[in-house]
Protein backbone atom coordinates (compact mmCIF):
# COMPACT_ATOMS: atom_id res chain seq x y z
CA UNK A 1 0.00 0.00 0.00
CA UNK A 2 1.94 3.01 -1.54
CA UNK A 3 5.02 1.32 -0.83
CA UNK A 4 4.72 1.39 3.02
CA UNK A 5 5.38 -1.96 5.39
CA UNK A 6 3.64 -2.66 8.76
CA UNK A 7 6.65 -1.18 10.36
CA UNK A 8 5.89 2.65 8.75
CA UNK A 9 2.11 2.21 9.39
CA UNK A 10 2.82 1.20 12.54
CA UNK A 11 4.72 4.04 13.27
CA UNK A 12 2.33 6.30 11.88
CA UNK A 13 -0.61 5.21 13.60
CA UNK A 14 1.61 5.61 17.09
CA UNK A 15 1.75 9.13 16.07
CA UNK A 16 -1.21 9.57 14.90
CA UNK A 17 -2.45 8.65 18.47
CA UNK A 18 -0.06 10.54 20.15
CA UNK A 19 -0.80 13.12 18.20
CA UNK A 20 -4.97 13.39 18.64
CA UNK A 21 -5.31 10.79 21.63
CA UNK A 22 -7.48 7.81 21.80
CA UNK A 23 -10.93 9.29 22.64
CA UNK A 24 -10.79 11.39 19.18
CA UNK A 25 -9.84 9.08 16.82
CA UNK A 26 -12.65 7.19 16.52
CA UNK A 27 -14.23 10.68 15.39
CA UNK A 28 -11.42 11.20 13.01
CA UNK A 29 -11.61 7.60 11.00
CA UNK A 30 -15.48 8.27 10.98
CA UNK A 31 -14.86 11.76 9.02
CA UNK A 32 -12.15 10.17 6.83
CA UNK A 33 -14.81 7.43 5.98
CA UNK A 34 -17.47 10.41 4.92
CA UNK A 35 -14.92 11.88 3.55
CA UNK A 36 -14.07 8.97 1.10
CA UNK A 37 -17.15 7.88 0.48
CA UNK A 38 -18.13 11.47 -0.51
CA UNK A 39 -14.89 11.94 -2.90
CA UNK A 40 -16.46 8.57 -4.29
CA UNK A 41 -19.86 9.55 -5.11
CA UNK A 42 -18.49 13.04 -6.64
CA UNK A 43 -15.80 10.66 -8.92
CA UNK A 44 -18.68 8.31 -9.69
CA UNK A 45 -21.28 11.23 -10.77
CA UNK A 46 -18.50 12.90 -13.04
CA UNK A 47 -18.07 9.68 -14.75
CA UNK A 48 -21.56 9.35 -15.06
CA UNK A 49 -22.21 12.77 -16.86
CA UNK A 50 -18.98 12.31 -19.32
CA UNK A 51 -20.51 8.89 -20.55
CA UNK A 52 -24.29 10.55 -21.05
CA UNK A 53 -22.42 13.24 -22.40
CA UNK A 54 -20.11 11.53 -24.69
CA UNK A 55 -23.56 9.42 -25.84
CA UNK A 56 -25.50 12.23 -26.95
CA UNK A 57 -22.42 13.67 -28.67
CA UNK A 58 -22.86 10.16 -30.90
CA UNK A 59 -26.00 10.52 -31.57
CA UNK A 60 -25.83 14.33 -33.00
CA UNK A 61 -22.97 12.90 -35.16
């Protein structure tokens, strides 16, 4: 997963708890999962429009 091992996600999750503490992070992965899921649904809608748009672009021609 972009070229990390266990050993630098391990290290990054120990500061990433550090950092924000235990009681916030399940807050944080919760607004990371909205956030992803949102980025999805925008990539997914853009794709959608292109096709229709690249259909109806056929069908003029």
């Amino acid at each position: 997963m972009f070229g990390l091992g266990y050993q630098e996600l391990l290290i990054i999750l120990v500061i990433v708890l550090i950092l924000f503490g235990a009681n916030r992070l399940p807050e944080l992965a919760r607004s990371l999962g909205s956030s992803v899921k949102e980025f999805k649904k925008g990539v997914n809608e853009a794709k959608t429009e292109e096709t229709s748009t690249k259909k109806e672009e056929e069908k003029k021609a």
